[in-house]
Protein backbone atom coordinates (compact mmCIF):
# COMPACT_ATOMS: atom_id res chain seq x y z
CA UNK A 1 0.00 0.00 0.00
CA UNK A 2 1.29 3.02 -1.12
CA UNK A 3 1.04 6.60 1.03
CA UNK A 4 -0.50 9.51 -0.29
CA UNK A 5 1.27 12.10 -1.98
CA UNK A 6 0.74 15.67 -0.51
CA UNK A 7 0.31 18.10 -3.84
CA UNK A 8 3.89 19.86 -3.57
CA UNK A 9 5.08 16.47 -3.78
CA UNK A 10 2.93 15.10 -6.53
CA UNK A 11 3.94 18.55 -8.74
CA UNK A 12 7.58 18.30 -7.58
CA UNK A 13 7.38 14.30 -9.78
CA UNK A 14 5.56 15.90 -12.40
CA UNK A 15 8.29 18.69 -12.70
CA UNK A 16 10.73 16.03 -12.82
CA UNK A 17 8.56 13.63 -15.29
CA UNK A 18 8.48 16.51 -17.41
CA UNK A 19 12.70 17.21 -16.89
CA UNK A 20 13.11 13.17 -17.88
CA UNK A 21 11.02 13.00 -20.66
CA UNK A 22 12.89 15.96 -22.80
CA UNK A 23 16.00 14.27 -21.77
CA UNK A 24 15.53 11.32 -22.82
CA UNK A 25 13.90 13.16 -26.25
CA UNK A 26 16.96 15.00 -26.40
CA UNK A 27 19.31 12.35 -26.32
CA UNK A 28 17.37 10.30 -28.74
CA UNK A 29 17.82 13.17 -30.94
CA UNK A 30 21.98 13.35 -30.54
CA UNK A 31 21.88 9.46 -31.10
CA UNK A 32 20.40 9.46 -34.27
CA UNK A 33 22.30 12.86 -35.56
CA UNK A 34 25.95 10.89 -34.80
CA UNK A 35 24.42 7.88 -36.36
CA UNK A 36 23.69 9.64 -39.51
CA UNK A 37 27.21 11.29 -39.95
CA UNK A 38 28.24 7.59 -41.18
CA UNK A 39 31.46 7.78 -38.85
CA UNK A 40 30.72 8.09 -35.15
CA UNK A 41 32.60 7.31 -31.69
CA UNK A 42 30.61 4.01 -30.94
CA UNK A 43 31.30 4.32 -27.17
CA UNK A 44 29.69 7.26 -26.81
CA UNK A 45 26.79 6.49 -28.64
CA UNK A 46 26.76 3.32 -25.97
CA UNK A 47 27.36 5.94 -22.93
CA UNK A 48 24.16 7.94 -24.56
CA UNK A 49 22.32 4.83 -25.19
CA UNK A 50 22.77 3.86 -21.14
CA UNK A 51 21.95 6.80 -20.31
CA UNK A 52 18.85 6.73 -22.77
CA UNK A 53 17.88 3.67 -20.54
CA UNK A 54 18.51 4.81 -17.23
CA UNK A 55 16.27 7.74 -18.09
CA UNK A 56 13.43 4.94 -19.05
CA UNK A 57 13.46 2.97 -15.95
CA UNK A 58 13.29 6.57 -14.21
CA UNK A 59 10.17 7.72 -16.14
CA UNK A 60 8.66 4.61 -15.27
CA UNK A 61 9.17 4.42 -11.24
CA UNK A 62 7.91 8.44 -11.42
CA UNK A 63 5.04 7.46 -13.41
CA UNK A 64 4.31 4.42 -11.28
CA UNK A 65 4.51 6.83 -8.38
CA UNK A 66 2.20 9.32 -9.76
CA UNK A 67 -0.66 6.64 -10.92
CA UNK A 68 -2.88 5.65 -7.75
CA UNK A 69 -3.21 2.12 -6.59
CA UNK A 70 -6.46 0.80 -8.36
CA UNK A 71 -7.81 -2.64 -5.91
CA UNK A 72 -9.44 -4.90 -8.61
């Protein structure tokens, strides 16, 4: 059972959601630009590509922590 989020807490996640999601848009965006110069440096497309994923897994424990606990 989760506890209730006050509302400077719930708009404090959303602020960050909101931070998360145009990193991870933005780094999307500088993978495929080095990708399409034809010769990149392959570890730091991997170092953006972690990063990519450690901004997923982020999103979703924010989102999961913004969506209320439904019983069925």
């Amino acid at each position: 059972m989760r506890v209730q989020l006050t509302d400077e807490e719930r708009q404090a996640l959303e602020i960050e959601l909101h931070r998360l999601e145009s990193e991870h848009r933005d780094l999307d965006a500088a993978i495929v630009a080095l990708e399409s110069l034809g010769k990149f440096d392959q570890l730091q497309v991997q170092r953006l590509k972690k990063r990519k994923l450690y901004l997923r897994d982020r999103l979703a424990a924010i989102a999961d922590r913004l969506t209320p606990d439904i019983i069925a």
